[in-house]
PDB file of N, CA and C in Angstrom:
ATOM      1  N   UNK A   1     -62.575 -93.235  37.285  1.00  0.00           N
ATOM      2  CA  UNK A   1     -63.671 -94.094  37.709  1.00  0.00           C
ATOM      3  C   UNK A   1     -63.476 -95.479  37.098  1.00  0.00           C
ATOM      4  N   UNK A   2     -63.524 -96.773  37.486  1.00  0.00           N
ATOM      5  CA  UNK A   2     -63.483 -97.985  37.639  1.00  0.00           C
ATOM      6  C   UNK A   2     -62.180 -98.332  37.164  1.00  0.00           C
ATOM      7  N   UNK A   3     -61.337 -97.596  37.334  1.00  0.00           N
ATOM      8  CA  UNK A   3     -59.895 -97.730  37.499  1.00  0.00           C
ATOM      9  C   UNK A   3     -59.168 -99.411  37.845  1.00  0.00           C
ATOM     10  N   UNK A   4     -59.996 -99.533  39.365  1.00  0.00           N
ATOM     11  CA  UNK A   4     -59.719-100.575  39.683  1.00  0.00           C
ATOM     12  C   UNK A   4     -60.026-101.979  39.207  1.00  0.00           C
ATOM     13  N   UNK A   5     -61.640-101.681  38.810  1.00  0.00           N
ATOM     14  CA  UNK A   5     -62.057-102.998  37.897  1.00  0.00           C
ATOM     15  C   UNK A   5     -61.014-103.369  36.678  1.00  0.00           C
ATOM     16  N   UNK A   6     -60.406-101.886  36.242  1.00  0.00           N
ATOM     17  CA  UNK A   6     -60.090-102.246  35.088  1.00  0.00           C
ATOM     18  C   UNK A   6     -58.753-102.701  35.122  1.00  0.00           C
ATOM     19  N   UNK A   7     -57.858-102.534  36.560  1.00  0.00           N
ATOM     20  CA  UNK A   7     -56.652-103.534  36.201  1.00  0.00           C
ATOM     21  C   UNK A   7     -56.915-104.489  36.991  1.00  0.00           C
ATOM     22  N   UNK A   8     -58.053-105.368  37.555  1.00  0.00           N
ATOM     23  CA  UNK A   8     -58.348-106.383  37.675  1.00  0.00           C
ATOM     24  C   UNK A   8     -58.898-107.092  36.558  1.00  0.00           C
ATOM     25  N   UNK A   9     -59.088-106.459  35.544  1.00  0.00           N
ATOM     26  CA  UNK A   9     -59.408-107.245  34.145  1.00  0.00           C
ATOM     27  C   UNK A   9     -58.489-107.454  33.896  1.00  0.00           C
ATOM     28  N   UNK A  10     -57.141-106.621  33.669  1.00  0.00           N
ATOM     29  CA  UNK A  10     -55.918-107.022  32.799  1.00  0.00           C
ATOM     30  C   UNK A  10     -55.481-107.850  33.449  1.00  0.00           C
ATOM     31  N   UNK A  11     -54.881-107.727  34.576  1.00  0.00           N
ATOM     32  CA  UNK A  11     -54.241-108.477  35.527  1.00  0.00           C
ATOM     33  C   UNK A  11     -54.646-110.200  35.755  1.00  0.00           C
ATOM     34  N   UNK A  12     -56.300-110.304  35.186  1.00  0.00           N
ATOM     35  CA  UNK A  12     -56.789-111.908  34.848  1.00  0.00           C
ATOM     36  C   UNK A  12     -56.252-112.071  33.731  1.00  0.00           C
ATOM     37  N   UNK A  13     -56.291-111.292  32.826  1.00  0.00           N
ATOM     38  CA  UNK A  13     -55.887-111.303  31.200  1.00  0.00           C
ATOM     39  C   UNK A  13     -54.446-111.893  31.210  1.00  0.00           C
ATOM     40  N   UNK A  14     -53.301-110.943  31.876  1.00  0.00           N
ATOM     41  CA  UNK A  14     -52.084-111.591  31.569  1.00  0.00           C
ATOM     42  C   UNK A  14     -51.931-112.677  32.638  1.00  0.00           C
ATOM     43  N   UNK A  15     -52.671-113.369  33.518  1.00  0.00           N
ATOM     44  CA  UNK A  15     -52.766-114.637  34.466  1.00  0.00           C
ATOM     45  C   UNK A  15     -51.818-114.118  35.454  1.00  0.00           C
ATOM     46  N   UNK A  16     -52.078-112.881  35.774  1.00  0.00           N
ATOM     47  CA  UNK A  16     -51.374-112.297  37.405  1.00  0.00           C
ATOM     48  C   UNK A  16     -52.320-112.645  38.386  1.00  0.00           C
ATOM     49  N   UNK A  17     -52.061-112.791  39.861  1.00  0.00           N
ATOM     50  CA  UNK A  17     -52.507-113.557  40.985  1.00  0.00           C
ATOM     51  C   UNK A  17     -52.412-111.939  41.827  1.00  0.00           C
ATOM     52  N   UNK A  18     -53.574-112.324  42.608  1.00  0.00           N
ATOM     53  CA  UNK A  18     -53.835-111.404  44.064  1.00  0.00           C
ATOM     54  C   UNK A  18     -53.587-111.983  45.119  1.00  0.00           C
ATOM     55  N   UNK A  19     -53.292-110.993  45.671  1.00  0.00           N
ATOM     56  CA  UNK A  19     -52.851-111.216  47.177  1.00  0.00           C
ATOM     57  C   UNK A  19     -53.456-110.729  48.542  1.00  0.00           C
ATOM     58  N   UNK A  20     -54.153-110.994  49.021  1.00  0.00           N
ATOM     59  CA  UNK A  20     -54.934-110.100  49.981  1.00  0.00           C
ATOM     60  C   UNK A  20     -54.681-110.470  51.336  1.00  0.00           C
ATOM     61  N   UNK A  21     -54.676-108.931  51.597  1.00  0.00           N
ATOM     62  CA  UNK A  21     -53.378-108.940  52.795  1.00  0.00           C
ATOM     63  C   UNK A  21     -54.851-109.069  54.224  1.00  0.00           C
ATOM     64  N   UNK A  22     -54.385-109.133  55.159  1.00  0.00           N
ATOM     65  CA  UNK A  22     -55.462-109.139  56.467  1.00  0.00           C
ATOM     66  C   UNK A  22     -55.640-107.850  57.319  1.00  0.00           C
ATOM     67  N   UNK A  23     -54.648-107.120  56.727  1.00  0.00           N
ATOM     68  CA  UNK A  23     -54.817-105.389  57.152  1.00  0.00           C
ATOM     69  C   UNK A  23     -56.493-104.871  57.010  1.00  0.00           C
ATOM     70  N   UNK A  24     -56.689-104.364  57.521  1.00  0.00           N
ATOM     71  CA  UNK A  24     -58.399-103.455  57.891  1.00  0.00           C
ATOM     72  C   UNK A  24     -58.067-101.769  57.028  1.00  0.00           C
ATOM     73  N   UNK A  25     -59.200-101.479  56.041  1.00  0.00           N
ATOM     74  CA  UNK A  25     -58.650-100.184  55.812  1.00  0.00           C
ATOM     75  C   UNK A  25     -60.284 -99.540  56.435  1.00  0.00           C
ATOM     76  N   UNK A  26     -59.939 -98.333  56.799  1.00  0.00           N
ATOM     77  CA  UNK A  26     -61.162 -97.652  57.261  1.00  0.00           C
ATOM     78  C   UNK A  26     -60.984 -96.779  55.733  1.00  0.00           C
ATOM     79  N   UNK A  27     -62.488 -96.509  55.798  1.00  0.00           N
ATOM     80  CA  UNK A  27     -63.077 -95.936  54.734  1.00  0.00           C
ATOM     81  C   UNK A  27     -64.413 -94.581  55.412  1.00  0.00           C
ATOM     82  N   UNK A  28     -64.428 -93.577  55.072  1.00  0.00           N
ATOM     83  CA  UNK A  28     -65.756 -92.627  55.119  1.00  0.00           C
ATOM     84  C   UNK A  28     -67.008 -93.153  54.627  1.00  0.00           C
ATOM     85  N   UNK A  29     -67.998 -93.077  55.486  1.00  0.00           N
ATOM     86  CA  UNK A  29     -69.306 -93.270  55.260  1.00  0.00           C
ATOM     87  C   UNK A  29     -70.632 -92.085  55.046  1.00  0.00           C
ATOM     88  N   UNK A  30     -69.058 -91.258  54.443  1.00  0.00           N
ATOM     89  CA  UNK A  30     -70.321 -89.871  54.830  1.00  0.00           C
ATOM     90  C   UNK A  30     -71.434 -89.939  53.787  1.00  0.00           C
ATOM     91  N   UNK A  31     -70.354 -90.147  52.436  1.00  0.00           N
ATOM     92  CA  UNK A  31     -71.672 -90.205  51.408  1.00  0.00           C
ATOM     93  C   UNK A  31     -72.711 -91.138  51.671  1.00  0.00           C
ATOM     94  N   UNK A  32     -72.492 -92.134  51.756  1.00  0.00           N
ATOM     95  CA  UNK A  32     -73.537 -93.489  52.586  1.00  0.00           C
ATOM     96  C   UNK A  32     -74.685 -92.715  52.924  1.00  0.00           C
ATOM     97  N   UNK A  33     -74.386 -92.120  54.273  1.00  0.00           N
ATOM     98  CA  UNK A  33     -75.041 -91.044  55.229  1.00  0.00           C
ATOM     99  C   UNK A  33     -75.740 -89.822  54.554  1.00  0.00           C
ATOM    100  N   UNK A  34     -75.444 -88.828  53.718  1.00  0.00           N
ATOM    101  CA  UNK A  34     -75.628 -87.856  53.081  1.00  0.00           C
ATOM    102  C   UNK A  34     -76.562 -88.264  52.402  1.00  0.00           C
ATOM    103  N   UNK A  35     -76.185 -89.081  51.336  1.00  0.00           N
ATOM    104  CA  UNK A  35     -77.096 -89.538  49.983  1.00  0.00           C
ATOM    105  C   UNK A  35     -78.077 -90.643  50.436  1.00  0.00           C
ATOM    106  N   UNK A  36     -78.386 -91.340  51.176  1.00  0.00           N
ATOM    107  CA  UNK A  36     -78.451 -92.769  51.545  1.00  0.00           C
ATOM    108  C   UNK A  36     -77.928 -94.020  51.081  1.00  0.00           C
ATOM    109  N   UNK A  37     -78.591 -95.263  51.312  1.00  0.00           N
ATOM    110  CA  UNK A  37     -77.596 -96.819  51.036  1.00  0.00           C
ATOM    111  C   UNK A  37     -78.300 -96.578  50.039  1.00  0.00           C
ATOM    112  N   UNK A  38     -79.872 -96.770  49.653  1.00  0.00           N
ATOM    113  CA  UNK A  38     -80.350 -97.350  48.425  1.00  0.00           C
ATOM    114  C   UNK A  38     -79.719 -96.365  47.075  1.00  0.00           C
ATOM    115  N   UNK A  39     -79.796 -94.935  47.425  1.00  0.00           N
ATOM    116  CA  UNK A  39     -79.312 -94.166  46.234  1.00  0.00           C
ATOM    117  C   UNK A  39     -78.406 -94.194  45.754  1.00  0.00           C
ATOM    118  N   UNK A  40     -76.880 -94.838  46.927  1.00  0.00           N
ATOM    119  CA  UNK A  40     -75.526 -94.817  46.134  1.00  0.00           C
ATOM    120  C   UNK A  40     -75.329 -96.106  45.683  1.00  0.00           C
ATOM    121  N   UNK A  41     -76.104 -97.362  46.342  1.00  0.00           N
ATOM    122  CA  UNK A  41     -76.445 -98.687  45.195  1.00  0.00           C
ATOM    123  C   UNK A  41     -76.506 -98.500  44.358  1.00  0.00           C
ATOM    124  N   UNK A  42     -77.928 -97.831  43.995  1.00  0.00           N
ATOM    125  CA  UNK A  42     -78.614 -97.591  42.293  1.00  0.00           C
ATOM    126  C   UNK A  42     -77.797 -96.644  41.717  1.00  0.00           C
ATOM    127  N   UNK A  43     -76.858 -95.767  42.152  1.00  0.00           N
ATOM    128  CA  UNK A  43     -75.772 -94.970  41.285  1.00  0.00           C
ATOM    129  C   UNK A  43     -74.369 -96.056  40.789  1.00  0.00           C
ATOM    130  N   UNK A  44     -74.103 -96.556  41.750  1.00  0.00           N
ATOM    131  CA  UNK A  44     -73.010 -97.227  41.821  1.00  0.00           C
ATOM    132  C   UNK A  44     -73.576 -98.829  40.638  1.00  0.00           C
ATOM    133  N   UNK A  45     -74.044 -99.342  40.387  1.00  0.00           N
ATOM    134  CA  UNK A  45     -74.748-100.193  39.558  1.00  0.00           C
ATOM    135  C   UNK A  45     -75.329-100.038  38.350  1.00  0.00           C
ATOM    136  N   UNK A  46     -75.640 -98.691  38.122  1.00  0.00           N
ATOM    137  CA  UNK A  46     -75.617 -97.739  37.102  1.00  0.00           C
ATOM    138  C   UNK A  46     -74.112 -97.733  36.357  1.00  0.00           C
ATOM    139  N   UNK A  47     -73.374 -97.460  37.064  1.00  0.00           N
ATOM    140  CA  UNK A  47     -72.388 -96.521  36.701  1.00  0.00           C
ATOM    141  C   UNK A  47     -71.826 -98.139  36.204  1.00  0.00           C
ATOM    142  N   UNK A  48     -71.459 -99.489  36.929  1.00  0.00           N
ATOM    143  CA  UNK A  48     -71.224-100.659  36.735  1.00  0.00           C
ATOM    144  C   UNK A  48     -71.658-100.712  35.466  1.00  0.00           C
ATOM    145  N   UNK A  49     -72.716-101.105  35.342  1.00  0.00           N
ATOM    146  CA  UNK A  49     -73.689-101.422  33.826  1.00  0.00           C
ATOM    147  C   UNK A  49     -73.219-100.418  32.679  1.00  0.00           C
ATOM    148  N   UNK A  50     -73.030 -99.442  32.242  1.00  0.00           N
ATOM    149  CA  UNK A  50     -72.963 -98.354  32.021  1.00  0.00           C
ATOM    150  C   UNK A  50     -71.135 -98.845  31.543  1.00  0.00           C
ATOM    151  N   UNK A  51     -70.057 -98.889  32.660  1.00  0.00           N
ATOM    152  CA  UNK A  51     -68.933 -98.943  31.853  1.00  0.00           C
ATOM    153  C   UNK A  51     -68.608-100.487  31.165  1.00  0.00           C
ATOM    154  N   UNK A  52     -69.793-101.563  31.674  1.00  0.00           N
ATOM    155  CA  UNK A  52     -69.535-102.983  31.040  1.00  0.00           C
ATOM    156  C   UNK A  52     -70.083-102.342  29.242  1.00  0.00           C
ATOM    157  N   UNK A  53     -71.315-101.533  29.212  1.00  0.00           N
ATOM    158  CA  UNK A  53     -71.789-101.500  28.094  1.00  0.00           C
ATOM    159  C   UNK A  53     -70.672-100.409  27.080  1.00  0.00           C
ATOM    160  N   UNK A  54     -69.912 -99.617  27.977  1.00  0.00           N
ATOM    161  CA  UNK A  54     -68.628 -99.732  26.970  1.00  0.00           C
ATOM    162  C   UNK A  54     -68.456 -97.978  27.177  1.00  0.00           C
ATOM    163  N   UNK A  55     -69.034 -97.276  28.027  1.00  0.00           N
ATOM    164  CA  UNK A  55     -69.457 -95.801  28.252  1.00  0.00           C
ATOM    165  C   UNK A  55     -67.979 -95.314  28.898  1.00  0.00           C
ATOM    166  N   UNK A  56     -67.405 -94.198  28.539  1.00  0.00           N
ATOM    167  CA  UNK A  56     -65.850 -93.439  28.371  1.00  0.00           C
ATOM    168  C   UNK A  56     -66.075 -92.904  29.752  1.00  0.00           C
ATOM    169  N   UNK A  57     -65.217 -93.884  30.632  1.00  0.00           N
ATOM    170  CA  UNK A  57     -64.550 -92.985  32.280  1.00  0.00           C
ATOM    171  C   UNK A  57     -64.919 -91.629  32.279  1.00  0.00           C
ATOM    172  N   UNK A  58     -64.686 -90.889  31.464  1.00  0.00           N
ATOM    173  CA  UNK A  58     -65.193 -89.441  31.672  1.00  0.00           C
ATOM    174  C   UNK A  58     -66.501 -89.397  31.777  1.00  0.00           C
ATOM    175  N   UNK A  59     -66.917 -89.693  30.774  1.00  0.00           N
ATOM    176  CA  UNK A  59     -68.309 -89.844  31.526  1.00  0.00           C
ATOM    177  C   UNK A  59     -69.311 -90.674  32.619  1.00  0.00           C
ATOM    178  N   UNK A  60     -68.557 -91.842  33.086  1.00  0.00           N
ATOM    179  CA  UNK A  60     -68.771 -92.458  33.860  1.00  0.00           C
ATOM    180  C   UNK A  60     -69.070 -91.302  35.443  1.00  0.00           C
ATOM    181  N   UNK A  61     -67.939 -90.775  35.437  1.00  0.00           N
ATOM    182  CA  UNK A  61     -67.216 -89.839  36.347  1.00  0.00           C
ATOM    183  C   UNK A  61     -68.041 -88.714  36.366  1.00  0.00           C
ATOM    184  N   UNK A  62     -68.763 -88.221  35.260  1.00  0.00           N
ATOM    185  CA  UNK A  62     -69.824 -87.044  35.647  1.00  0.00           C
ATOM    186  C   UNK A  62     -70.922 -87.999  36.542  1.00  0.00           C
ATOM    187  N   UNK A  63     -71.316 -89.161  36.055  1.00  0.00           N
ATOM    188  CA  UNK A  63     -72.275 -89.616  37.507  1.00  0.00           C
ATOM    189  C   UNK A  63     -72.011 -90.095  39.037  1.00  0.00           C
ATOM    190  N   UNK A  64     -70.699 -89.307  39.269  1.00  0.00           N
ATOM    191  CA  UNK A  64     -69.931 -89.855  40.646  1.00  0.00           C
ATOM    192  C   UNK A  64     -69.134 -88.631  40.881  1.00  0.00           C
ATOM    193  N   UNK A  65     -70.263 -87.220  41.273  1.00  0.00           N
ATOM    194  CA  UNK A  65     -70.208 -86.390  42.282  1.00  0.00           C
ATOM    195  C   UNK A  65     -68.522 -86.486  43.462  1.00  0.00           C
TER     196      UNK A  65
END
């Protein structure tokens, strides 16, 4: 869990550059659908807040079913 944030931190850290390509990726909306928008916001923003305040991926990851 926030895997990605976290080598977009390093990757500013050692002054590496992104590249973003114009490819389309499809993604599942089931959870969206299942859980609703507002609930996987307030999980997902949680879970944000939560690994800025310094909380161990593993446990991040028990709140992301």
């Amino acid at each position: 869990v926030m895997e990605d944030l976290e080598f977009m931190k390093q990757l500013k850290h050692v002054g590496g550059r992104i590249h973003i390509f114009p490819d389309k990726v499809d993604t599942s909306a089931r959870r969206w659908h299942r859980e609703g928008m507002l609930s996987c916001t307030l999980r997902n923003w949680l879970i944000l807040g939560l690994y800025h305040a310094g909380v161990s991926p593993d446990k991040l990851a028990a709140l992301y079913p």
